[in-house]
N, C-alpha and C. Protein backbone atom coordinates (compact mmCIF):
# COMPACT_ATOMS: atom_id res chain seq x y z
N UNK A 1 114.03 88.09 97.74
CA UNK A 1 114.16 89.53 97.84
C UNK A 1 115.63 89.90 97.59
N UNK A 2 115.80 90.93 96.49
CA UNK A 2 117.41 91.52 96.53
C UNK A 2 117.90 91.92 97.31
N UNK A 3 118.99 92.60 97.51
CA UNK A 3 119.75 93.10 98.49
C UNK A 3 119.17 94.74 98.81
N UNK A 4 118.84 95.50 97.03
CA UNK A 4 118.40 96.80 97.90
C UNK A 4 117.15 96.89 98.43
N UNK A 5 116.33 95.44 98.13
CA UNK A 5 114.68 95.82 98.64
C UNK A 5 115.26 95.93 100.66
N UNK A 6 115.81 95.08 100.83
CA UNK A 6 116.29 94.46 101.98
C UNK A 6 116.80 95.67 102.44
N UNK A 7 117.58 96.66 102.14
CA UNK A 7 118.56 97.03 102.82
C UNK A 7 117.60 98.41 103.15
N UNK A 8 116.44 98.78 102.49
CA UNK A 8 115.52 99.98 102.49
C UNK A 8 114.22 99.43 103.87
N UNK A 9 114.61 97.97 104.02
CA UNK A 9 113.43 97.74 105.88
C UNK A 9 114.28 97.21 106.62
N UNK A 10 113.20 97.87 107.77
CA UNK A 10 113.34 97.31 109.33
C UNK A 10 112.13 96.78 109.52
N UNK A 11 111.95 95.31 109.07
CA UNK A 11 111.24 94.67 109.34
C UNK A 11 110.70 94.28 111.04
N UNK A 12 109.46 95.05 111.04
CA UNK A 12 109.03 94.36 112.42
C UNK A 12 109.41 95.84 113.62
N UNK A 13 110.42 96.87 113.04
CA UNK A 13 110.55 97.50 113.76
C UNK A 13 109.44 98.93 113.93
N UNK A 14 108.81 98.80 112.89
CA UNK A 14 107.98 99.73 112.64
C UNK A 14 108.54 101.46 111.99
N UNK A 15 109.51 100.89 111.22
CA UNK A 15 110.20 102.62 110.82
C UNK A 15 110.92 101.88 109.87
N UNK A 16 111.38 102.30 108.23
CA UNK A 16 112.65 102.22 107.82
C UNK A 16 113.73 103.37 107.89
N UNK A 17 114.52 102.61 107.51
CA UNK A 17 115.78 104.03 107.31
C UNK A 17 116.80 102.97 106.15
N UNK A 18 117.63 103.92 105.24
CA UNK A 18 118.55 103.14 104.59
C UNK A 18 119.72 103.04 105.31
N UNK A 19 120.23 101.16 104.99
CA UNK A 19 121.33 100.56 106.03
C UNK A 19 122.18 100.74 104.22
N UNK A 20 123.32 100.73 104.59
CA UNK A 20 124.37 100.90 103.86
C UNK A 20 125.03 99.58 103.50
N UNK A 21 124.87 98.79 101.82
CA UNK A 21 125.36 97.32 102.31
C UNK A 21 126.63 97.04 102.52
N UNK A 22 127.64 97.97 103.13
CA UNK A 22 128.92 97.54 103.88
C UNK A 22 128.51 97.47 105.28
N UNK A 23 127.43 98.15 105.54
CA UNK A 23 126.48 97.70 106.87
C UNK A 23 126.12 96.48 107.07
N UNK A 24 125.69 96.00 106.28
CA UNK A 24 124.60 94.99 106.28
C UNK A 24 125.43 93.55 106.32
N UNK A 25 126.31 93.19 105.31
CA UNK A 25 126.95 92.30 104.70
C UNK A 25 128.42 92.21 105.81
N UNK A 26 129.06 91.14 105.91
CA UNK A 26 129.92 90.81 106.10
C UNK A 26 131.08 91.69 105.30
N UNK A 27 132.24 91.99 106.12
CA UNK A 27 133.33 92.35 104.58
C UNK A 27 133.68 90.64 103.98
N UNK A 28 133.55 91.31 102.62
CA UNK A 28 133.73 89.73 101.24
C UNK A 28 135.37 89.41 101.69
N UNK A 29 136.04 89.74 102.17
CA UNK A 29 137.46 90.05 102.04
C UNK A 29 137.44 88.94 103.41
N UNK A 30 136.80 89.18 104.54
CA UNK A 30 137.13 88.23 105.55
C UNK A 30 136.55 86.99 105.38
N UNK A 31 134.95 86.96 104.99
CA UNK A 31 134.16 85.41 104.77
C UNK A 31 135.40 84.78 103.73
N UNK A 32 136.02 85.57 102.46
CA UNK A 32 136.61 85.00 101.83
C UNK A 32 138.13 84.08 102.70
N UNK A 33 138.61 84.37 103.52
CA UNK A 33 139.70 84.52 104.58
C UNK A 33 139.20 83.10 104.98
N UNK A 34 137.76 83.29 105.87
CA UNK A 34 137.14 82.14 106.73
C UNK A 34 137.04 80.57 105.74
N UNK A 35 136.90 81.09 104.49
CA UNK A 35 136.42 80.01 103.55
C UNK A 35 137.56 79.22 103.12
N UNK A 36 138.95 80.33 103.01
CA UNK A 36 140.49 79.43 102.82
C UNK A 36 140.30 78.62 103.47
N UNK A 37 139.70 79.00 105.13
CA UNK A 37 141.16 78.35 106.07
C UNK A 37 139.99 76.61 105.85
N UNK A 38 138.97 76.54 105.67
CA UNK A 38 138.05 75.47 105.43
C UNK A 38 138.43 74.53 104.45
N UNK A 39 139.03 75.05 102.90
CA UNK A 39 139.42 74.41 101.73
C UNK A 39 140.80 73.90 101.86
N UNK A 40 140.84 73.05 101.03
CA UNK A 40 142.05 72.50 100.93
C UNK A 40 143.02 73.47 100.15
N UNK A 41 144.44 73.82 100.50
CA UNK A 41 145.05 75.13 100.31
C UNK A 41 144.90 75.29 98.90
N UNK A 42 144.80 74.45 98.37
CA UNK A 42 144.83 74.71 96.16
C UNK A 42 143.77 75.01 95.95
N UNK A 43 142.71 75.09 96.67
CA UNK A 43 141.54 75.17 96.36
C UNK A 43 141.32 76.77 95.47
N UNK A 44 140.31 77.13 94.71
CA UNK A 44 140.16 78.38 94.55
C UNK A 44 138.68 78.50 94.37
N UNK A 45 138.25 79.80 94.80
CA UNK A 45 136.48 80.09 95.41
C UNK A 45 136.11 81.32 94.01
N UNK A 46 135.77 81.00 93.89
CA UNK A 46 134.70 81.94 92.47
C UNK A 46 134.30 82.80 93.47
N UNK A 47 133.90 84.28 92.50
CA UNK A 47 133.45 85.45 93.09
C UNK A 47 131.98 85.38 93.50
N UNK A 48 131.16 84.80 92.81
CA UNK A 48 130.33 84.53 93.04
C UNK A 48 129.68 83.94 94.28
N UNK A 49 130.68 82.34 94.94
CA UNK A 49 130.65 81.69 95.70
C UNK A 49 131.06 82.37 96.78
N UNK A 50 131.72 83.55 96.97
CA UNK A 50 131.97 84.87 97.63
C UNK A 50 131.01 85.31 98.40
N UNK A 51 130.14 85.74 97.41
CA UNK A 51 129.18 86.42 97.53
C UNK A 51 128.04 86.02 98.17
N UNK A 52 127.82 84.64 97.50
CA UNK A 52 126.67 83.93 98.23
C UNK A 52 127.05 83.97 99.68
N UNK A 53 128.00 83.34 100.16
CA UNK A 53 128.76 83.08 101.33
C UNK A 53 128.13 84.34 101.93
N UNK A 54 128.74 85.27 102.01
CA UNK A 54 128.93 86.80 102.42
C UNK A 54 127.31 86.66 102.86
N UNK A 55 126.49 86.81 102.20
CA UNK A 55 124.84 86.92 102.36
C UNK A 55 124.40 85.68 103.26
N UNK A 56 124.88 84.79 103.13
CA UNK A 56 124.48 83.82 103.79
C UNK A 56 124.59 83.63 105.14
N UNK A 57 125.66 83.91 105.30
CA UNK A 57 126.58 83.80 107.07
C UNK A 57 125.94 85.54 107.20
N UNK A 58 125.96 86.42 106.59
CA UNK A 58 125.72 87.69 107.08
C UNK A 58 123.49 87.32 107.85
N UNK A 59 122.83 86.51 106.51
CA UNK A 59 121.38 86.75 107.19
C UNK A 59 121.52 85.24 108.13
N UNK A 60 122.22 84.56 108.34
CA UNK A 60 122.23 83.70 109.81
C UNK A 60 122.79 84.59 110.77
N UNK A 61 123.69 85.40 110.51
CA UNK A 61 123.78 85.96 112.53
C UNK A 61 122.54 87.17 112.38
N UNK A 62 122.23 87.71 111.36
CA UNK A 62 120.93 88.54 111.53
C UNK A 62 119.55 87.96 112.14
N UNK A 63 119.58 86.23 111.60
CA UNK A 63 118.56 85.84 112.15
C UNK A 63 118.69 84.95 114.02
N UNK A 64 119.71 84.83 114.45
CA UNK A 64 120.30 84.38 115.36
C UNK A 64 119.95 85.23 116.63
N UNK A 65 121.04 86.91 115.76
CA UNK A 65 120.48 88.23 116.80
C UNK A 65 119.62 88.29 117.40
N UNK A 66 118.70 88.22 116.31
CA UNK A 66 117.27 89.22 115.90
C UNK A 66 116.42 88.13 116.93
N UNK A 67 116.69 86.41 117.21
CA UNK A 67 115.93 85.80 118.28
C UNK A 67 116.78 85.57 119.68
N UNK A 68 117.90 86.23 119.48
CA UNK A 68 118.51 86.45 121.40
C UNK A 68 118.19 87.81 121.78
N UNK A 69 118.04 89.19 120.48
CA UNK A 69 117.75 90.23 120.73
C UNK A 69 115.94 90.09 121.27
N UNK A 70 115.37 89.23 120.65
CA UNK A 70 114.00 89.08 121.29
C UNK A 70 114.04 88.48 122.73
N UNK A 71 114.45 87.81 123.02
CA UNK A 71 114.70 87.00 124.26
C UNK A 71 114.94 88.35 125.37
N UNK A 72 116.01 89.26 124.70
CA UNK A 72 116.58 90.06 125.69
C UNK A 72 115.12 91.14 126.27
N UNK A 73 114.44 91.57 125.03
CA UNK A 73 113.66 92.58 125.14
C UNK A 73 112.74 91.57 126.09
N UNK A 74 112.41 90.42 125.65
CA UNK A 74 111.61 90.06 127.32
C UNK A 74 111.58 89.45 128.03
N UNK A 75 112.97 90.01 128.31
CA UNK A 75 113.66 89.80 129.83
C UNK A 75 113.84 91.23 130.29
N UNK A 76 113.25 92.34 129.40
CA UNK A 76 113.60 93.77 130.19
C UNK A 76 114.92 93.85 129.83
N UNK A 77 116.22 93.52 129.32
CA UNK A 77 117.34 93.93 129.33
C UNK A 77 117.58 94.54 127.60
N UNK A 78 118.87 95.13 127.72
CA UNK A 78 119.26 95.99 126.77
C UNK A 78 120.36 94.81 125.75
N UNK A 79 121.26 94.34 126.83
CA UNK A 79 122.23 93.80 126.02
C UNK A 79 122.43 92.46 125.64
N UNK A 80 122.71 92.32 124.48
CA UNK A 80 122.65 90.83 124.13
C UNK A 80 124.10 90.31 124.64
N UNK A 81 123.47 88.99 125.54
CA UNK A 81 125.10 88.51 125.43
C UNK A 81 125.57 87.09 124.89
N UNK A 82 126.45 86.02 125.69
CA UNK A 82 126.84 84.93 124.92
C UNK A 82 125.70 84.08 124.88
N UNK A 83 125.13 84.00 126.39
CA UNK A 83 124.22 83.18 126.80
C UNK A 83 122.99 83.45 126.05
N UNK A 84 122.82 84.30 125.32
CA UNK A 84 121.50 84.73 124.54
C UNK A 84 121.81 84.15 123.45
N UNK A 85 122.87 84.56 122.95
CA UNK A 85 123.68 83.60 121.50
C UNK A 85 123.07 82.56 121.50
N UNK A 86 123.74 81.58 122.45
CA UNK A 86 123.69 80.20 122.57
C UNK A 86 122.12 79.30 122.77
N UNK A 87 121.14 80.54 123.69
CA UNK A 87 120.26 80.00 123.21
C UNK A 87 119.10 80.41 122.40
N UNK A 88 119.60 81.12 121.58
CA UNK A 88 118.73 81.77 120.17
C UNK A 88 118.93 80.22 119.53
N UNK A 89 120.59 79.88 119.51
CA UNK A 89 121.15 78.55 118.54
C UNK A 89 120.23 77.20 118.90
N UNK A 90 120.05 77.20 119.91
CA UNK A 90 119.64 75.91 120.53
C UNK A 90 118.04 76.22 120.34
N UNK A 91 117.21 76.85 120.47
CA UNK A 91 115.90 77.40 120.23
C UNK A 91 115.79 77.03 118.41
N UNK A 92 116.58 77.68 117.88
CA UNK A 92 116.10 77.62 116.32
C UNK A 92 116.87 76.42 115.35
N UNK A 93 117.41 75.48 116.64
CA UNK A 93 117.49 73.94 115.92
C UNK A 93 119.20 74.27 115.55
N UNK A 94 120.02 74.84 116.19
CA UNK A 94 121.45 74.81 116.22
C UNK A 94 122.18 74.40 117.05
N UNK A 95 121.70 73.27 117.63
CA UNK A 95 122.15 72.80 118.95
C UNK A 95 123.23 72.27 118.65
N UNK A 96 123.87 71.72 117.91
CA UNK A 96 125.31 70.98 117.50
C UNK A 96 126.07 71.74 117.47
N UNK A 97 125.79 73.12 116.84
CA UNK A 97 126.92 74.18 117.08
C UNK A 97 126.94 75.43 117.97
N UNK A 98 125.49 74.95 118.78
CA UNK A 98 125.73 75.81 119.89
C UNK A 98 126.14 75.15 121.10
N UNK A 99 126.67 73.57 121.16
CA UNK A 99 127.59 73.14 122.17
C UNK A 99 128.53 73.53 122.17
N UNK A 100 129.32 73.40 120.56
CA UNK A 100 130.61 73.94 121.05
C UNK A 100 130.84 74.97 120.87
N UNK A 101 130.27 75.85 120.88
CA UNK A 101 130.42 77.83 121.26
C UNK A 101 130.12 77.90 122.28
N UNK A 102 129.25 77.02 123.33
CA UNK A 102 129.72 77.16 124.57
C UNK A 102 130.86 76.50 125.12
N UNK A 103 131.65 75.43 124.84
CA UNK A 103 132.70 75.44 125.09
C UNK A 103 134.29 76.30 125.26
N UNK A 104 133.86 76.78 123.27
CA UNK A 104 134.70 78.20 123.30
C UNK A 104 134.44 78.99 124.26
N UNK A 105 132.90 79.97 124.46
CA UNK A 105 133.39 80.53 125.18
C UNK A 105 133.48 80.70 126.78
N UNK A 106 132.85 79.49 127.54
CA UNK A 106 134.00 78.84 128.69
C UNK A 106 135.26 78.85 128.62
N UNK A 107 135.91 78.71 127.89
CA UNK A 107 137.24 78.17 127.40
C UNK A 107 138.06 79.82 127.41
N UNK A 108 136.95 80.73 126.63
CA UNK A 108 137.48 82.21 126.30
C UNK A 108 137.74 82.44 127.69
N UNK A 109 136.63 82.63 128.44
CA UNK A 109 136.28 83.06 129.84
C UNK A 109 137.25 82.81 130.56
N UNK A 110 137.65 81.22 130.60
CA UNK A 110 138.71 80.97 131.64
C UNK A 110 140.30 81.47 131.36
N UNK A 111 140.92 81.55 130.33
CA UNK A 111 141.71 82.45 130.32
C UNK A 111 141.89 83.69 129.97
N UNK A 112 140.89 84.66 129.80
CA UNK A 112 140.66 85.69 129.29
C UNK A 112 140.69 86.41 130.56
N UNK A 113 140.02 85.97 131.60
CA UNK A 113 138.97 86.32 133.12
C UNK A 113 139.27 85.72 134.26
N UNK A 114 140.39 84.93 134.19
CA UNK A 114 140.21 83.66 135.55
C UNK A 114 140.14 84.39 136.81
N UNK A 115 140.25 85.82 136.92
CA UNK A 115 139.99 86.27 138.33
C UNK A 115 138.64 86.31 138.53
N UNK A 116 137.69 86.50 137.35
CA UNK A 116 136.45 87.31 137.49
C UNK A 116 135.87 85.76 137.67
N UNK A 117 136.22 84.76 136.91
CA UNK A 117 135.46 82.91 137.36
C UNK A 117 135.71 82.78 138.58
N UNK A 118 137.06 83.17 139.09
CA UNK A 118 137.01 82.60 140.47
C UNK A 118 136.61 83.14 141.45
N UNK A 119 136.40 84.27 141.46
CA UNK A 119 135.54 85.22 142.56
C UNK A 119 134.22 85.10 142.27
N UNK A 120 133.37 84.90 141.29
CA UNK A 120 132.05 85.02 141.40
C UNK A 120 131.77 83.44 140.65
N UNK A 121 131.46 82.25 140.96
CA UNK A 121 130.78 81.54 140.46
C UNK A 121 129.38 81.69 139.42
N UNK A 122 129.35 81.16 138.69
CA UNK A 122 128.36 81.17 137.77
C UNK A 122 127.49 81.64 138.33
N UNK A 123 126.93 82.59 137.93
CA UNK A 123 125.26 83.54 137.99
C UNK A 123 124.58 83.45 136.69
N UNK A 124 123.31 82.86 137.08
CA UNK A 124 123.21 82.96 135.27
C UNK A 124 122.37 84.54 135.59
N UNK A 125 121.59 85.56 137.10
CA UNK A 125 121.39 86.31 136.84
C UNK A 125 121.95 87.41 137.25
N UNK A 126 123.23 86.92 137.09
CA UNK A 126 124.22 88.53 137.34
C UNK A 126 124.02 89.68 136.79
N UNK A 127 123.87 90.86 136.66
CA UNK A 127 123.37 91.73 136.10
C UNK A 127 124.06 92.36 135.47
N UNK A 128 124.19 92.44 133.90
CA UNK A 128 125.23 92.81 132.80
C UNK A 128 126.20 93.70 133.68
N UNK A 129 125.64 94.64 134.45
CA UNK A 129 126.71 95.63 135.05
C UNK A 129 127.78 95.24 135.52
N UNK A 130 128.04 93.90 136.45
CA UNK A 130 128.81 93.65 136.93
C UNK A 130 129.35 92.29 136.66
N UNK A 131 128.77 92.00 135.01
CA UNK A 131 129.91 91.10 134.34
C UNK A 131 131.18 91.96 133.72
N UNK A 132 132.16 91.29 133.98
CA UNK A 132 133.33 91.73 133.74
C UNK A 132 134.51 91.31 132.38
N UNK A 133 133.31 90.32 131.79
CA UNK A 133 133.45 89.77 130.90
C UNK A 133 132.65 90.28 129.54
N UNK A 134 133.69 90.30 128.63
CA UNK A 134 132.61 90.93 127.22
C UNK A 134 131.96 89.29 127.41
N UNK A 135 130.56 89.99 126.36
CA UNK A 135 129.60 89.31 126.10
C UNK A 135 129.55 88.32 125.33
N UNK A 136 130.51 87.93 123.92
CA UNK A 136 130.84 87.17 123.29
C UNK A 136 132.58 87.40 122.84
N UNK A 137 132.83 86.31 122.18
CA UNK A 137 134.47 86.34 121.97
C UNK A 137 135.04 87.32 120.84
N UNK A 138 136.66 87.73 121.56
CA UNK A 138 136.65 88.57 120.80
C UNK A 138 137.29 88.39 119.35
N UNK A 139 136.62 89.37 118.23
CA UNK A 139 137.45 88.59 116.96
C UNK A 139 138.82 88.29 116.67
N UNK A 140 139.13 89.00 117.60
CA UNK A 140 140.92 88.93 117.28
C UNK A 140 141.75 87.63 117.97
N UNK A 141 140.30 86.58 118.48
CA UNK A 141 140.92 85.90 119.37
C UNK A 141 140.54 84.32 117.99
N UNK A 142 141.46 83.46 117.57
CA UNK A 142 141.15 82.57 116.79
C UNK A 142 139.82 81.41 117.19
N UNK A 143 139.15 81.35 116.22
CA UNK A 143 138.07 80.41 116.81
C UNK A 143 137.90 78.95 116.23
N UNK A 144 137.85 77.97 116.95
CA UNK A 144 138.59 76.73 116.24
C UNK A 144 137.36 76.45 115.31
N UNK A 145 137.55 76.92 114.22
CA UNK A 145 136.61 76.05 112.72
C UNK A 145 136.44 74.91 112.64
N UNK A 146 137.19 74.04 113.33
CA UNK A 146 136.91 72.68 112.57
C UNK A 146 135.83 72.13 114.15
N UNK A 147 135.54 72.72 115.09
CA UNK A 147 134.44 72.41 115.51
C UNK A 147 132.85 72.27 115.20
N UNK A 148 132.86 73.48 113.64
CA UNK A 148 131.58 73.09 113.15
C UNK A 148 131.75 72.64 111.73
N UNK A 149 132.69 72.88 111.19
CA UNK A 149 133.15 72.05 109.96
C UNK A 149 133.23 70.37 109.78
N UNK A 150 132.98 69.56 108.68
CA UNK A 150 132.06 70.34 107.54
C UNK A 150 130.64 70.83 108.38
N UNK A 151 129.93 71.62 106.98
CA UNK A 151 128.66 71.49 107.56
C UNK A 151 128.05 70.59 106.49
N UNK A 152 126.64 70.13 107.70
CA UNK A 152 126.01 69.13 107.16
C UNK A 152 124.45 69.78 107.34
N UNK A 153 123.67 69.85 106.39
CA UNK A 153 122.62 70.43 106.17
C UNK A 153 121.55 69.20 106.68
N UNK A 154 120.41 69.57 107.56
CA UNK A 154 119.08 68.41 108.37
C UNK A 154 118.56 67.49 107.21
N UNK A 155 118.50 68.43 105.66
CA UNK A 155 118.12 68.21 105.02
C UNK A 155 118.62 66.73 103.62
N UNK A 156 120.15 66.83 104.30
CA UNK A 156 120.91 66.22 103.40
C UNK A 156 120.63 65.00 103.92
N UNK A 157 121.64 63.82 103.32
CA UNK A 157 121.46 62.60 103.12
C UNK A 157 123.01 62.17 104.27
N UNK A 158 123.58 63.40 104.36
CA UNK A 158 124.87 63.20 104.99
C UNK A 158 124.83 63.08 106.64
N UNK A 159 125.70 62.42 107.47
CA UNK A 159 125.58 62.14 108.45
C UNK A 159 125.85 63.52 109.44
N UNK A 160 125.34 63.99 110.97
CA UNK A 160 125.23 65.23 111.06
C UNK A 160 126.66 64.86 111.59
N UNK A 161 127.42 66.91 111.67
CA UNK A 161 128.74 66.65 112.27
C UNK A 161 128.82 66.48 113.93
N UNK A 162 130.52 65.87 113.86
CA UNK A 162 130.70 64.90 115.05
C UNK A 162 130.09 65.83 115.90
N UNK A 163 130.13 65.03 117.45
CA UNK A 163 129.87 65.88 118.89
C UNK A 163 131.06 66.47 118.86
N UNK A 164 131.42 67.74 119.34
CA UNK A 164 131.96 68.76 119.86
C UNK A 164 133.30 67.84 120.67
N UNK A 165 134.36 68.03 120.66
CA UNK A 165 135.43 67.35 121.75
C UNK A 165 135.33 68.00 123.28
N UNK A 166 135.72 67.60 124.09
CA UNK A 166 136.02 68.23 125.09
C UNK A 166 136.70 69.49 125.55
N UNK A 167 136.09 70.18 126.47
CA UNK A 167 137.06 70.89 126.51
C UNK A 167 138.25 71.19 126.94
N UNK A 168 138.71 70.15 127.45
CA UNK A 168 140.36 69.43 127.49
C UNK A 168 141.17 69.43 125.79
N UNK A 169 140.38 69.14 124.87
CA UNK A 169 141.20 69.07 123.71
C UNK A 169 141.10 70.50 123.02
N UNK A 170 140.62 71.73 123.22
CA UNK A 170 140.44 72.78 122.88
C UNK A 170 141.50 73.14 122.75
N UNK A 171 141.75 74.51 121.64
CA UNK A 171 143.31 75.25 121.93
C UNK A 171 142.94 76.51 123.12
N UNK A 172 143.54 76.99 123.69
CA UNK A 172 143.23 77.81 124.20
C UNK A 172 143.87 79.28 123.48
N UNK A 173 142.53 80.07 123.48
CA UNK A 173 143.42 81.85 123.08
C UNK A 173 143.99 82.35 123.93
N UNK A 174 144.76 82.97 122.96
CA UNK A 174 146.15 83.62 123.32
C UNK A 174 145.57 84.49 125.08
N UNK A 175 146.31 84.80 125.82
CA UNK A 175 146.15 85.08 127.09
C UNK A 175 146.45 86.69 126.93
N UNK A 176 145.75 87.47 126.98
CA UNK A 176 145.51 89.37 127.07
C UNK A 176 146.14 89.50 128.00
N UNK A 177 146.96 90.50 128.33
CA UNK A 177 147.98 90.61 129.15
C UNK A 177 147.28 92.08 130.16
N UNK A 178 146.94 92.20 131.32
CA UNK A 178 146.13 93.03 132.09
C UNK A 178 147.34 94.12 132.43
C-alpha cells in the first residue's frame, strides 16, 4: 500500500479523516541524523535509503503504539506509558530490545526523578495521576544506539545482537536541573 492510500485510514478505528504525511512519517532530516551516528563517518546514505528508513522506523512505532495503546484500552486507562512500550516489545517478539529500553529508562528515572524512586517504591499499579515521571524518555535526552545496533533480522543467517550491558555500564543523561 502507498503512502496516500495509508494516510486517507484509520484502520480499525471505524472513521477516516486525512493525516498529513509530515504527520505520519518521521522528519527525513532526523532518521537521517539517527542513521549518521550508526555509519561509519565517510559513509554517505542515498535519498532513497532515507526514505525507506523514514517509513520503516515511522510504521514500527505505529505498530508498537497501536499494541501498548490496545493493552491500555483494556486496562480501562487513557495513557500509554513506558511500561506499555516495553511490553507491546516483548509481546510482538522484541524482547532483545525491549531489555535494554528498560534499562534506559530505569536509568532515565533514576536521575531524572531520584526523589519520586525514593519515596514511592515501584508500583506497577500506581495510577498515571500520581506518577511524577513522564511516561517515556525525553528526546532531548541522548539514547545510547549502540544498545540495539547492529540490527540483526530473526530471519537472517546472522547471529542475534549481544545481551544488553548492565546497567552499571550505561551513560547516564544529562541531570534536569529542578
Amino acid at each position: 500500500m502507498d503512502r496516500e492510500a495509508q494516510d486517507t485510514q484509520a484502520q480499525g478505528l471505524g472513521y477516516e479523516f486525512e493525516v498529513k504525511e509530515q504527520d505520519r512519517w518521521l522528519p527525513i532530516a532526523n532518521v537521517a541524523r539517527i542513521m549518521k551516528t550508526a555509519l561509519p563517518e565517510n559513509a554517505k546514505i542515498a535519498k532513497e535509503a532515507k526514505e525507506c528508513m523514514q517509513e520503516c522506523v515511522s510504521e514500527f512505532i505505529s505498530f508498537i503504539t497501536s499494541e501498548a495503546s490496545e493493552k491500555c484500552q483494556q486496562e480501562k486507562r487513557k495513557t500509554v506509558n513506558g511500561e506499555d512500550i516495553l511490553f507491546a516489545m516483548t509481546s510482538l517478539g522484541f524482547e532483545n530490545y525491549a531489555e535494554a529500553l528498560k534499562i534506559y529508562l530505569a536509568r532515565y528515572r533514576e536521575v531524572c526523578y531520584p526523589t519520586f524512586l525514593s519515596n514511592h517504591p515501584h508500583k506497577p499499579n500506581l495510577p498515571s495521576s500520581k506518577r511524577l515521571y513522564p511516561p517515556f524518555p525525553s528526546p532531548s535526552l541522548p539514547f545510547p544506539f549502540y544498545l540495539i545496533l547492529p540490527f540483526s533480522s530473526p530471519l537472517s543467517s546472522t547471529p542475534p545482537p549481544p545481551s544488553p550491558p548492565s546497567s552499571a555500564s550505561l551513560p547516564l543523561p544529562p541531570r534536569q536541573k529542578t
